[in-house]
Protein backbone atom coordinates (compact mmCIF):
# COMPACT_ATOMS: atom_id res chain seq x y z
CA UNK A 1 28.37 -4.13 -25.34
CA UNK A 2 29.54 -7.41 -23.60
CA UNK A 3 28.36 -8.88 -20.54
CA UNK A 4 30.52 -7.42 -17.50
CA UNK A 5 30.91 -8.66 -13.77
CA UNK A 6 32.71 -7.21 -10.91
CA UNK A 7 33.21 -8.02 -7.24
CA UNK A 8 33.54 -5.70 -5.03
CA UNK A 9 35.42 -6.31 -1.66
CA UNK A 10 34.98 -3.78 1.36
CA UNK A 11 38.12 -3.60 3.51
CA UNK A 12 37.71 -3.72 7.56
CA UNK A 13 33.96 -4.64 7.08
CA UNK A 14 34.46 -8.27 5.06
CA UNK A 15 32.06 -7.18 2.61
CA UNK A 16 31.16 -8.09 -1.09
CA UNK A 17 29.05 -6.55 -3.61
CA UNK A 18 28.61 -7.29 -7.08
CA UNK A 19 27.77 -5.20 -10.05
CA UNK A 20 27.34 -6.63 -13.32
CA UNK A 21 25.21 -6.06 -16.67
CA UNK A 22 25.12 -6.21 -20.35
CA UNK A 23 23.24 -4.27 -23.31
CA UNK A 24 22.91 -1.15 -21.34
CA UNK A 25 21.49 -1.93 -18.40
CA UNK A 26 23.68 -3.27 -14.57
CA UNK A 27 22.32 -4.76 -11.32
CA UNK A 28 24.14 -4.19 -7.99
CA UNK A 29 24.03 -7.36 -5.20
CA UNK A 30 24.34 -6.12 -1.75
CA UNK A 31 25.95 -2.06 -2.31
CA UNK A 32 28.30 -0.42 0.40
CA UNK A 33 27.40 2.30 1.67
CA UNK A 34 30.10 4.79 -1.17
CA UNK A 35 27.91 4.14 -4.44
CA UNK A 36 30.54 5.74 -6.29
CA UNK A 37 32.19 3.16 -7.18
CA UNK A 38 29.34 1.23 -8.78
CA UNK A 39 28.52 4.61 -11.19
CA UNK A 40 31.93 4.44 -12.72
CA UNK A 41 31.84 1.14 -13.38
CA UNK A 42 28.56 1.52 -14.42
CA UNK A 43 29.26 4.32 -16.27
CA UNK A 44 32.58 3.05 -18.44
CA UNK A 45 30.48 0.28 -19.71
CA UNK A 46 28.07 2.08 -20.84
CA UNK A 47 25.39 0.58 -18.90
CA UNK A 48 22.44 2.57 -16.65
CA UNK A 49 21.57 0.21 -12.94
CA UNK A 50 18.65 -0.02 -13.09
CA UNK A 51 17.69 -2.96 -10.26
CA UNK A 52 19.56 -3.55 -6.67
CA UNK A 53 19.09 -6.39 -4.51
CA UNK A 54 19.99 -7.05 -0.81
CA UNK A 55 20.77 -10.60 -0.16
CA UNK A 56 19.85 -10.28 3.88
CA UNK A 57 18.80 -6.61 6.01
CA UNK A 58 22.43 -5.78 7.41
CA UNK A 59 22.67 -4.35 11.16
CA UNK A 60 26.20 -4.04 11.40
CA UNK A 61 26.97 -1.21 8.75
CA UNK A 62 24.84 0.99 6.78
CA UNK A 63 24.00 -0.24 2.96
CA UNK A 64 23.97 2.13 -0.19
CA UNK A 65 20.89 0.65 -1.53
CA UNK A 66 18.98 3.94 -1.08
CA UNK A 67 21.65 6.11 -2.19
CA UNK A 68 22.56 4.37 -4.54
CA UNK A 69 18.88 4.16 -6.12
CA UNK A 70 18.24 7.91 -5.39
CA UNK A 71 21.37 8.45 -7.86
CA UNK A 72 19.98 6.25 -10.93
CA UNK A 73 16.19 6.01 -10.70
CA UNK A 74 17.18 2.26 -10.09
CA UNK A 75 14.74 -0.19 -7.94
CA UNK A 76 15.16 -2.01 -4.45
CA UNK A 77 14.57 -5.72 -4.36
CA UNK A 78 15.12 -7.86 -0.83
CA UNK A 79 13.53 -10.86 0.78
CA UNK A 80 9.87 -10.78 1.71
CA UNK A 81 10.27 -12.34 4.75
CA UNK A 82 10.87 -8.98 6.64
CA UNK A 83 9.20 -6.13 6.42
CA UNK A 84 11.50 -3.08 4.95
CA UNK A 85 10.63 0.10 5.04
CA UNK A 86 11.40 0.66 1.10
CA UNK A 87 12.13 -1.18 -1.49
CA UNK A 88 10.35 -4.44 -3.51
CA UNK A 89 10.11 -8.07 -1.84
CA UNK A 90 10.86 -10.79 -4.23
CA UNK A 91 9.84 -14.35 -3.66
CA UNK A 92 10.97 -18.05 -4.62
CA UNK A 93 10.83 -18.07 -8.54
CA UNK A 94 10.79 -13.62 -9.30
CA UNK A 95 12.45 -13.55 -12.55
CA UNK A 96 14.44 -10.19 -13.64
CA UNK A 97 15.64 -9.16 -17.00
CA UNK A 98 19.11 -7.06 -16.88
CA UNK A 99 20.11 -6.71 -20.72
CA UNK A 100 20.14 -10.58 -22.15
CA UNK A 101 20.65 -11.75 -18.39
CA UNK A 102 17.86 -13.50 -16.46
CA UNK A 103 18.03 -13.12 -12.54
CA UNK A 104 15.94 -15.74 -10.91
CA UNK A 105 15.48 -15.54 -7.23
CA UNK A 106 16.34 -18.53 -4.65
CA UNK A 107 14.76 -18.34 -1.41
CA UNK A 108 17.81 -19.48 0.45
CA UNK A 109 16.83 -19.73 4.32
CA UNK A 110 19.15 -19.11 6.59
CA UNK A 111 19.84 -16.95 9.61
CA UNK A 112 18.81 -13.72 9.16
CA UNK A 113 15.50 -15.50 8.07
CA UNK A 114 14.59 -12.94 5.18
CA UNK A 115 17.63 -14.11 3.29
CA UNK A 116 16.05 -14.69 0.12
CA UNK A 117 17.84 -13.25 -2.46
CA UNK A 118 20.86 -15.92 -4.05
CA UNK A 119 20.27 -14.81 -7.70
CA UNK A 120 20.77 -17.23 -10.43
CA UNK A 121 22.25 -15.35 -13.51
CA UNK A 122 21.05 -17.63 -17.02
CA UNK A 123 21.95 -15.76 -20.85
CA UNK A 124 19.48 -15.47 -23.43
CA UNK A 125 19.89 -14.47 -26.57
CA UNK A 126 22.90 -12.37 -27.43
CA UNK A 127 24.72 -12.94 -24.24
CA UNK A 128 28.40 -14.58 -23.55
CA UNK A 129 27.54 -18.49 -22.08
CA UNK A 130 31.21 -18.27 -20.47
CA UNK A 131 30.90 -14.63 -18.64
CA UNK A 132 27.31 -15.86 -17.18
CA UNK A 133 28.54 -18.98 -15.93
CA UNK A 134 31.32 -17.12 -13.93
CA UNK A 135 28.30 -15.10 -12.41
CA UNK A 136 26.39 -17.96 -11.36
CA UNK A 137 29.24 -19.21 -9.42
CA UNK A 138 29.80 -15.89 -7.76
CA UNK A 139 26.59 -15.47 -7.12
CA UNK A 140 25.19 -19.27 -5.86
CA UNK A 141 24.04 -18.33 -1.87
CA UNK A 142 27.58 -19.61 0.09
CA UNK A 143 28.97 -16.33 -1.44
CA UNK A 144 26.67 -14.28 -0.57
CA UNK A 145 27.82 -10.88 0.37
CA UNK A 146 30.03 -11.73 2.87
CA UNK A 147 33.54 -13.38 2.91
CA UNK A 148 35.11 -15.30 5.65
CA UNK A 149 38.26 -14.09 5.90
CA UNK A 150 39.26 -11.45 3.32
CA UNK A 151 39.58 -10.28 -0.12
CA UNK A 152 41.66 -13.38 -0.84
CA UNK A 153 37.80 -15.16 -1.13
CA UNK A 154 36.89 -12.64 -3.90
């Protein structure tokens, strides 16, 4: 299986999410509230999600972390700064293994304070250098979950 990524753009609510994975296993960045879309990716790659992260808590819509790890077993990760009520808080430096991916997490502070989670996607062994690089630039904290002014910023 190769290494996939895929942006995600929410219409009338300026909203990106990311899914992306390799050997099996798929992480979701900041999930809408309709998970569905995320299990059929998910699921034509072949891969199981197994970790979700939330870049900031979001007041102004409802998130499909929960749902989304009710339907595949998969943890919550967010900032530590706040204090959820579910869900795992990562810190400056939390490393994650998704297939031959490494997340690391950047504390990247910033209004809402608990923004903590700009993941840094680096291959190991067995990965695609070019496919990770692309996710590191979609992922680096000015992109993070939200676009400006549409899905032209995708």
């Amino acid at each position: 299986m190769t290494m996939f990524m895929k942006t995600l753009y929410t219409p009338g609510l300026a909203h990106l999410s990311y899914i992306f994975g390799d050997a099996g296993q798929a992480s979701v960045i900041d999930p809408r509230r309709d998970v569905n879309e995320y299990l059929e990716i998910a699921h034509s790659r072949g891969a199981k999600i197994t970790h979700i992260f939330e870049t900031h808590r979001n007041e102004d819509y409802v998130v499909g972390s929960l749902e989304l790890a009710r339907r595949t077993g998969a943890e919550i990760y967010h900032g530590s700064q706040l204090d959820f009520q579910y869900g795992n808080p990562v810190n400056e430096g939390d490393a994650f293994q998704v297939g031959n991916i490494k997340l690391s997490i950047l504390h990247t502070p910033s209004p809402p304070r608990e923004q903590a989670t700009g993941a840094h996607a680096r291959p190991t062994a067995g990965s695609s250098e070019k496919c990770c690089r692309r996710a590191c630039l979609r992922l680096l904290p000015h992109d993070r979950g939200r676009s400006r002014s549409g899905p032209h910023h995708r």
